[in-house]
Protein backbone atom coordinates (compact mmCIF):
# COMPACT_ATOMS: atom_id res chain seq x y z
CA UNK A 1 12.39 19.57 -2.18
CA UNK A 2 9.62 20.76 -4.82
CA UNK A 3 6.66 21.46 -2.56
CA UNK A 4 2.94 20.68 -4.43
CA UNK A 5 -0.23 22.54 -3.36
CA UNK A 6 -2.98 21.05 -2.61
CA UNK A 7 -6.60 21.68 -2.15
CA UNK A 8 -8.91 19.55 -0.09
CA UNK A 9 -12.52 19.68 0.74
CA UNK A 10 -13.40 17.89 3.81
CA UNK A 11 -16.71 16.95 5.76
CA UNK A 12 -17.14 19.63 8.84
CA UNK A 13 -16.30 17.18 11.59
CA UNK A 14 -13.27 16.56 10.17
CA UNK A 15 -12.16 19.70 9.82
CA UNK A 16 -12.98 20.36 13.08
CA UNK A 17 -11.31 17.52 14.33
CA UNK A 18 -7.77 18.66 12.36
CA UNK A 19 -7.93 21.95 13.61
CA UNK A 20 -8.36 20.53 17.33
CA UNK A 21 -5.66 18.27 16.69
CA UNK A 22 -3.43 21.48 15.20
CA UNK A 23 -4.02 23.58 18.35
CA UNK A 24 -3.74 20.89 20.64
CA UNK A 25 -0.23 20.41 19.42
CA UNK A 26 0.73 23.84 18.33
CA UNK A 27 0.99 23.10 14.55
CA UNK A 28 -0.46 24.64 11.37
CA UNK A 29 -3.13 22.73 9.89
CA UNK A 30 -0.81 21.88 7.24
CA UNK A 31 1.80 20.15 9.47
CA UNK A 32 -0.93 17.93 10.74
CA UNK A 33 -2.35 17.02 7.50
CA UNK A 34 1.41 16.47 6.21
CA UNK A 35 2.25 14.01 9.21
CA UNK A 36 -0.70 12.10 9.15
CA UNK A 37 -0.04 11.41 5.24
CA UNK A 38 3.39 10.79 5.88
CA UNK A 39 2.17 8.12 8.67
CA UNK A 40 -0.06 6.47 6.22
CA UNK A 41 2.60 5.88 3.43
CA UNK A 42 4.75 4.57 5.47
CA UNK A 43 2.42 1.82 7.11
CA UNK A 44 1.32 0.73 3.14
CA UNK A 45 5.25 0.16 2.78
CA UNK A 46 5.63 -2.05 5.77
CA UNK A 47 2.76 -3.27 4.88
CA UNK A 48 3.19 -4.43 1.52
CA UNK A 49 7.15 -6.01 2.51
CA UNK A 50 6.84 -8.73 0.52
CA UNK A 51 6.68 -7.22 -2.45
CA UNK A 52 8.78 -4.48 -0.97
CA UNK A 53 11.48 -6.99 -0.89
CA UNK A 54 12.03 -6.91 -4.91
CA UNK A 55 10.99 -3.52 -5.61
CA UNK A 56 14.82 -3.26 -6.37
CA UNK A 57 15.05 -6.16 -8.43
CA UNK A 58 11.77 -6.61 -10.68
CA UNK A 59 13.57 -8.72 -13.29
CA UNK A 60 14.06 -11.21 -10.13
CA UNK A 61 9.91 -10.69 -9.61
CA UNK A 62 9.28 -10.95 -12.98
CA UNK A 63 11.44 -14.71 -13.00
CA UNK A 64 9.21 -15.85 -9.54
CA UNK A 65 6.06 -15.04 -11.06
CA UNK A 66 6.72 -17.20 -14.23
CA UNK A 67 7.82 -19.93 -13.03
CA UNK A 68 4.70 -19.82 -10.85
CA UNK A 69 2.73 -19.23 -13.51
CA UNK A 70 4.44 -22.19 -15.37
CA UNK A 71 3.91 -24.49 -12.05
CA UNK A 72 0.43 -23.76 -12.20
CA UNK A 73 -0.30 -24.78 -15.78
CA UNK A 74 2.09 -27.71 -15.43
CA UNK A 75 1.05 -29.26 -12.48
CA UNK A 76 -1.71 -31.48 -11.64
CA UNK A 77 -4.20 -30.00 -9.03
CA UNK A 78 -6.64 -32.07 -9.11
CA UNK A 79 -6.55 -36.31 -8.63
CA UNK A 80 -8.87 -38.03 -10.66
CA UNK A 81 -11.15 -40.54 -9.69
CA UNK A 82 -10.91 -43.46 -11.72
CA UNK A 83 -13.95 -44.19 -11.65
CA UNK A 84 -14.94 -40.37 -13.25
CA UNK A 85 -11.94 -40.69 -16.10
């Protein structure tokens, strides 16, 4: 694993705030920052599941969104009144 450094500037209170949390639970500053990221991406991927579903497979999204696409400029959403046509 390449690791990536990387340099953050953060209000006071939440600095303070991360290093209570570090002491609190004997980590480095570091490890708490690195967890609480890690946390965060993966609630955006459960989040985002649908799409999630075909992130394998975008030829099969690709194919869904067309024929959505062609739905929509196919099909009628409106119902005119005949007395307005």
């Amino acid at each position: 694993m390449n690791n990536m450094t990387l340099q953050l500037q953060v209000p006071d209170l939440t600095y303070r705030t991360l290093r209570r949390v570090a002491v609190r639970s004997r980590r480095t500053e570091d490890e708490v920052v690195l967890d609480v990221l890690q946390e965060y991406f993966a609630k955006t991927a459960v989040s985002d599941s649908l799409l999630g579903l075909f992130a394998d497979d975008p030829a099969l999204m690709d194919t869904i969104t067309h024929a959505a696409m062609v739905d929509r400029e196919e099909a009628q959403l409106r119902v005119e009144d005949a007395a307005s046509g």
